[in-house]
N, C-alpha and C. Protein backbone atom coordinates (compact mmCIF):
# COMPACT_ATOMS: atom_id res chain seq x y z
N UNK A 1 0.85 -1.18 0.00
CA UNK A 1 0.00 0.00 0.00
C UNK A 1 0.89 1.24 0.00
N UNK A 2 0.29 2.63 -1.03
CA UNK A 2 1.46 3.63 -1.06
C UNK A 2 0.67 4.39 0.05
N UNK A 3 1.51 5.40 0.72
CA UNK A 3 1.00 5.95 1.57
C UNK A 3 -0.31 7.15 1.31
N UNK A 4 0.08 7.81 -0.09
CA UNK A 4 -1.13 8.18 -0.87
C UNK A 4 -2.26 7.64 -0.78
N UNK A 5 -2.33 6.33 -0.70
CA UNK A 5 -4.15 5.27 -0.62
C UNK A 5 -3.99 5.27 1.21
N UNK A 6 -3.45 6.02 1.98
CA UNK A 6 -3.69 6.11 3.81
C UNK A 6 -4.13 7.24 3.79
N UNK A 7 -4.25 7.90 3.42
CA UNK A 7 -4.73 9.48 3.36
C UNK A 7 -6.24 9.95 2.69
N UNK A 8 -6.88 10.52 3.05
CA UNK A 8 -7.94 11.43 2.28
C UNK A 8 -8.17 13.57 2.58
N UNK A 9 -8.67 13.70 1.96
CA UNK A 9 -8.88 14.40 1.95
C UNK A 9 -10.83 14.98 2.12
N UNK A 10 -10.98 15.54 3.35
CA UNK A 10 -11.93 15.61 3.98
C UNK A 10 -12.74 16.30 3.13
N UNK A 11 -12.39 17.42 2.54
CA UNK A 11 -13.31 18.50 1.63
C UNK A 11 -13.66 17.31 0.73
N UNK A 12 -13.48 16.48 -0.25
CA UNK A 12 -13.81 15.95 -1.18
C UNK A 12 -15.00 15.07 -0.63
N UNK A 13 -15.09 14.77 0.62
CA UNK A 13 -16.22 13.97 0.89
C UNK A 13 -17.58 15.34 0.85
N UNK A 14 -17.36 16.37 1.46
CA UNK A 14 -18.05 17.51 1.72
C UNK A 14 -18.86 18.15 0.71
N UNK A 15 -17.47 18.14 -0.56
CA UNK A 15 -17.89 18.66 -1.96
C UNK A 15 -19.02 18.13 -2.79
N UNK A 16 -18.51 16.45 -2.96
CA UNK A 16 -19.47 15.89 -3.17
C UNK A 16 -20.58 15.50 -2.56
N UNK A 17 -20.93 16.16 -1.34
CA UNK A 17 -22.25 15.99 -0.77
C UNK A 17 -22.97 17.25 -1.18
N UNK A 18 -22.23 18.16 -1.16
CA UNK A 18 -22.69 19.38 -1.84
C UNK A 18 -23.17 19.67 -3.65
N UNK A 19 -22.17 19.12 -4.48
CA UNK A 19 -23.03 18.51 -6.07
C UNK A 19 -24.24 17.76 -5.54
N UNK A 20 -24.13 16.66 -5.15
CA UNK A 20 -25.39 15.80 -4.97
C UNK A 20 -26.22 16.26 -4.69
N UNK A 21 -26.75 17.99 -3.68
CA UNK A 21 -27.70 18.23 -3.11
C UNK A 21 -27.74 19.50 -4.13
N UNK A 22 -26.78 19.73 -5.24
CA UNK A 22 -27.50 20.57 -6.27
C UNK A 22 -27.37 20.19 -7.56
N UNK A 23 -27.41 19.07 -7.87
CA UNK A 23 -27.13 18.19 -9.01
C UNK A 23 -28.83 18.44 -9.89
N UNK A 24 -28.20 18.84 -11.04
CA UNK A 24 -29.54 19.43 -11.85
C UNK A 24 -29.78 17.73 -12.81
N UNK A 25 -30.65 17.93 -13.48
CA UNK A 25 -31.12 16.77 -14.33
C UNK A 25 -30.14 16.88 -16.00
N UNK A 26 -29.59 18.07 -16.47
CA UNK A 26 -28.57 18.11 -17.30
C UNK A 26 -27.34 18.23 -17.08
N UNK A 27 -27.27 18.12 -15.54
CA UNK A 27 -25.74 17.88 -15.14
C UNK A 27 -24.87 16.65 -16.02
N UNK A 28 -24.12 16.73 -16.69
CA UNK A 28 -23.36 15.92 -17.04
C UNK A 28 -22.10 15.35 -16.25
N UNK A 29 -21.65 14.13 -16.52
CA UNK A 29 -20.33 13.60 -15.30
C UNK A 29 -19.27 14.61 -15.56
N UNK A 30 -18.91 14.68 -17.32
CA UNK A 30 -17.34 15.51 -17.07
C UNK A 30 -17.90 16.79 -16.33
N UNK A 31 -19.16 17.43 -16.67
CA UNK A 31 -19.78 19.23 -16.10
C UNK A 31 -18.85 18.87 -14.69
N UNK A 32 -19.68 17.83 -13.90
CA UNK A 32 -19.63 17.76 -12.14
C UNK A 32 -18.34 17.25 -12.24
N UNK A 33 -17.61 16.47 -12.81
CA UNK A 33 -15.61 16.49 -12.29
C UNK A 33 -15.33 17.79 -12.41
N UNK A 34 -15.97 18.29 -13.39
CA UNK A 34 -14.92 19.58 -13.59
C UNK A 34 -14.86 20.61 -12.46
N UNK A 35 -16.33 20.95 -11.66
CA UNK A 35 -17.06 21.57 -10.99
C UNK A 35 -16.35 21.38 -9.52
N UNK A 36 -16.37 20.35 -9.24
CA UNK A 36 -15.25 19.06 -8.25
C UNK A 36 -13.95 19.67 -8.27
N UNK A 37 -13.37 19.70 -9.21
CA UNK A 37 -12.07 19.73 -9.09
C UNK A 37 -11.92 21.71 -9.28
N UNK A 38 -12.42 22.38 -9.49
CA UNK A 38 -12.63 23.84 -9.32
C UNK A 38 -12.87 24.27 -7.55
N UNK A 39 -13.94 23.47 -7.18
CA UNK A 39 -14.10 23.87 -5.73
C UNK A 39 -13.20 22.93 -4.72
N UNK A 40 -12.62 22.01 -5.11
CA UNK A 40 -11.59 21.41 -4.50
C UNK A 40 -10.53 22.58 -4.49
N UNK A 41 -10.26 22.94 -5.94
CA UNK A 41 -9.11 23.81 -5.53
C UNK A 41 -8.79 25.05 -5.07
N UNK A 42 -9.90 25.75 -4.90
CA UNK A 42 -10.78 26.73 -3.75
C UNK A 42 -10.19 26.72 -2.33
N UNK A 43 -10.91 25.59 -1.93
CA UNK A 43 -10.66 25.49 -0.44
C UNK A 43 -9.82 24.56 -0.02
N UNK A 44 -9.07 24.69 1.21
CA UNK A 44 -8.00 24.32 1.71
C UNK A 44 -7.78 22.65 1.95
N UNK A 45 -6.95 22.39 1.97
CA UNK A 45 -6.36 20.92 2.15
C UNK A 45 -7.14 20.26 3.48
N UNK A 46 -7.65 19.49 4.38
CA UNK A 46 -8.26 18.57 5.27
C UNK A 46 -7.74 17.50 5.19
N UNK A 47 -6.77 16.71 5.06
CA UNK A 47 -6.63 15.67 5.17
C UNK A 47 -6.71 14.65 6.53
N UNK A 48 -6.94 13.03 6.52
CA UNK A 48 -7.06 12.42 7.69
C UNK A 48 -6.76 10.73 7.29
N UNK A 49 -6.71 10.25 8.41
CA UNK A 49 -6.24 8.77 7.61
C UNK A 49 -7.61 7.78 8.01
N UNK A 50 -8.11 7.79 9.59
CA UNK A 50 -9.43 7.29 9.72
C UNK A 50 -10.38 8.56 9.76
N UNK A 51 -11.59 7.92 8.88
CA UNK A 51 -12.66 9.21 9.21
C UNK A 51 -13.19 9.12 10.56
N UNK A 52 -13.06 7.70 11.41
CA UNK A 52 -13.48 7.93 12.58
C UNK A 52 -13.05 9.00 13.32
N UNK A 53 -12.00 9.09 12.89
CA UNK A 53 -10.82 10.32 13.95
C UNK A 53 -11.38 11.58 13.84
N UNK A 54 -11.69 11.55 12.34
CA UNK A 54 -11.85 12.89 11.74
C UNK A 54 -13.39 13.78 12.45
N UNK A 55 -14.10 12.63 12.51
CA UNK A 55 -15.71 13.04 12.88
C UNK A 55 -15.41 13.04 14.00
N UNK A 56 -14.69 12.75 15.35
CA UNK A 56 -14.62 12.55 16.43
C UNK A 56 -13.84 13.88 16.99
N UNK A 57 -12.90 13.91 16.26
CA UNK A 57 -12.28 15.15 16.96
C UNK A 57 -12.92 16.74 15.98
N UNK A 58 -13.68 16.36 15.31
CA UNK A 58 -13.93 17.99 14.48
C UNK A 58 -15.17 18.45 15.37
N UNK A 59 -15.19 19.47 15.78
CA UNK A 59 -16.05 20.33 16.05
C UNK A 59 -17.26 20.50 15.54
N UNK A 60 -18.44 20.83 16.12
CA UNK A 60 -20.33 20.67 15.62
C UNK A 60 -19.44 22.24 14.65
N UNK A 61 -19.39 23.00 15.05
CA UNK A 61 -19.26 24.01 14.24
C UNK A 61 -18.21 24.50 13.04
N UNK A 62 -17.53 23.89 13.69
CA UNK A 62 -16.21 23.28 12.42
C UNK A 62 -16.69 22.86 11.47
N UNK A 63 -17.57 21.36 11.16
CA UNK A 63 -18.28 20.85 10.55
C UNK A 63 -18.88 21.70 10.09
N UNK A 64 -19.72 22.41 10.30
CA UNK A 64 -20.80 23.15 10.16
C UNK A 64 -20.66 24.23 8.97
N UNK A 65 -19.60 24.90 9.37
CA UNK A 65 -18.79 25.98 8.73
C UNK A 65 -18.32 25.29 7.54
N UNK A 66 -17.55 24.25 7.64
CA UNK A 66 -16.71 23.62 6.47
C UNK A 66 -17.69 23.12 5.42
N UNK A 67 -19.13 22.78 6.19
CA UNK A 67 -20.50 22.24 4.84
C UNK A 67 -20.86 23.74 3.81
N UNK A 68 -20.44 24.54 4.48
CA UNK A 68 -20.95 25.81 4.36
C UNK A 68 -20.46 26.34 2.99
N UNK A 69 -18.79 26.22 3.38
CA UNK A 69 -18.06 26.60 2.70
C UNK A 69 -17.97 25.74 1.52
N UNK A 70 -18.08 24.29 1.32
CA UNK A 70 -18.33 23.46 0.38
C UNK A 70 -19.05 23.91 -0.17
N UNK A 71 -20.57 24.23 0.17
CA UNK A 71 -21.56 24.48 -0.58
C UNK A 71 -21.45 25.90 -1.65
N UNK A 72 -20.79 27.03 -0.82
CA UNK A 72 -20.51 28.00 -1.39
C UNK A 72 -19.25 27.87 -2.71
N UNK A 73 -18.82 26.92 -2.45
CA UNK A 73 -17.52 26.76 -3.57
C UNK A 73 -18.21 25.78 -4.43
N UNK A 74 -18.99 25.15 -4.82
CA UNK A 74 -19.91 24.47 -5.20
C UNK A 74 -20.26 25.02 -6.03
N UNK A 75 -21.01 26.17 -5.44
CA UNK A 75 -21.90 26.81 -6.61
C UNK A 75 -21.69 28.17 -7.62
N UNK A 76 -20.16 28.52 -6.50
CA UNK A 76 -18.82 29.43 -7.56
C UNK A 76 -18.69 28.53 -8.66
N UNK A 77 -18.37 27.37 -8.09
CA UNK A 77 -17.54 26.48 -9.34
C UNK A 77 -18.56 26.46 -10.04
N UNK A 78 -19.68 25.57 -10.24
CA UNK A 78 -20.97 25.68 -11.39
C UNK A 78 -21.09 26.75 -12.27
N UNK A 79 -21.06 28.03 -11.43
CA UNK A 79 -21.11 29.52 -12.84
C UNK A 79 -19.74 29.22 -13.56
N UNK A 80 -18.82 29.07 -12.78
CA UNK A 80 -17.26 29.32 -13.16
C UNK A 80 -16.83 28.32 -14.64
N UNK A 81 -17.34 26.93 -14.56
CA UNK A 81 -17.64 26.21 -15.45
C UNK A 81 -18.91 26.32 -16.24
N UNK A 82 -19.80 26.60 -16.29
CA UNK A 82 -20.60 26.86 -16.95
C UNK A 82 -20.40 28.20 -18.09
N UNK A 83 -19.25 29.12 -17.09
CA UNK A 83 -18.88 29.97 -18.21
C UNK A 83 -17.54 30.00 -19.22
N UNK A 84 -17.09 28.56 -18.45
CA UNK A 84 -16.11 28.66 -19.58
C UNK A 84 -15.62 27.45 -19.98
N UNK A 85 -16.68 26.90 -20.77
CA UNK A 85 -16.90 25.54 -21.04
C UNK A 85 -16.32 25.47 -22.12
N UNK A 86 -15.73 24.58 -22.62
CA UNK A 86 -15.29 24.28 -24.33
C UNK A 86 -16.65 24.23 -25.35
N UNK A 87 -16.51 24.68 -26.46
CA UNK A 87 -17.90 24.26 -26.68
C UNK A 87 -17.68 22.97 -28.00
């Protein structure tokens, strides 16, 4: 195992809870990678190796804040790609 596959990155679970809860019916897969990888690169690094750890030691409001901020980079990224799409 490389140490790369021990690691995650917390925003990416966040992000994609955030597409999913604004995922339109012409969303396409490459639209939402692209969208993904725009608001990934937005907001800051989270990494952890168990998510038990991660949910255990993060804060109700930490959490809270960080859904927040997902959601808001979410829906930057959507205009942001939507306006500058290949055609």
């Amino acid at each position: 195992m490389s140490l790369r596959d021990a690691i995650d990155n917390f925003y990416e679970r966040l992000v994609l809870d955030a597409i999913d809860a604004t995922r339109q019916e012409a969303d396409t897969a490459d639209y939402l990678t692209d969208v993904m990888c725009v608001a990934l690169n937005r907001l800051p690094n989270r990494y952890y190796r168990h998510s038990i750890d991660m949910m255990f030691y993060l804060a109700d409001e930490e959490l809270k804040s960080m859904k927040e901020k997902s959601l808001a980079e979410v829906m930057a990224a959507r205009d942001f790609v939507r306006e500058h799409q290949r055609e």
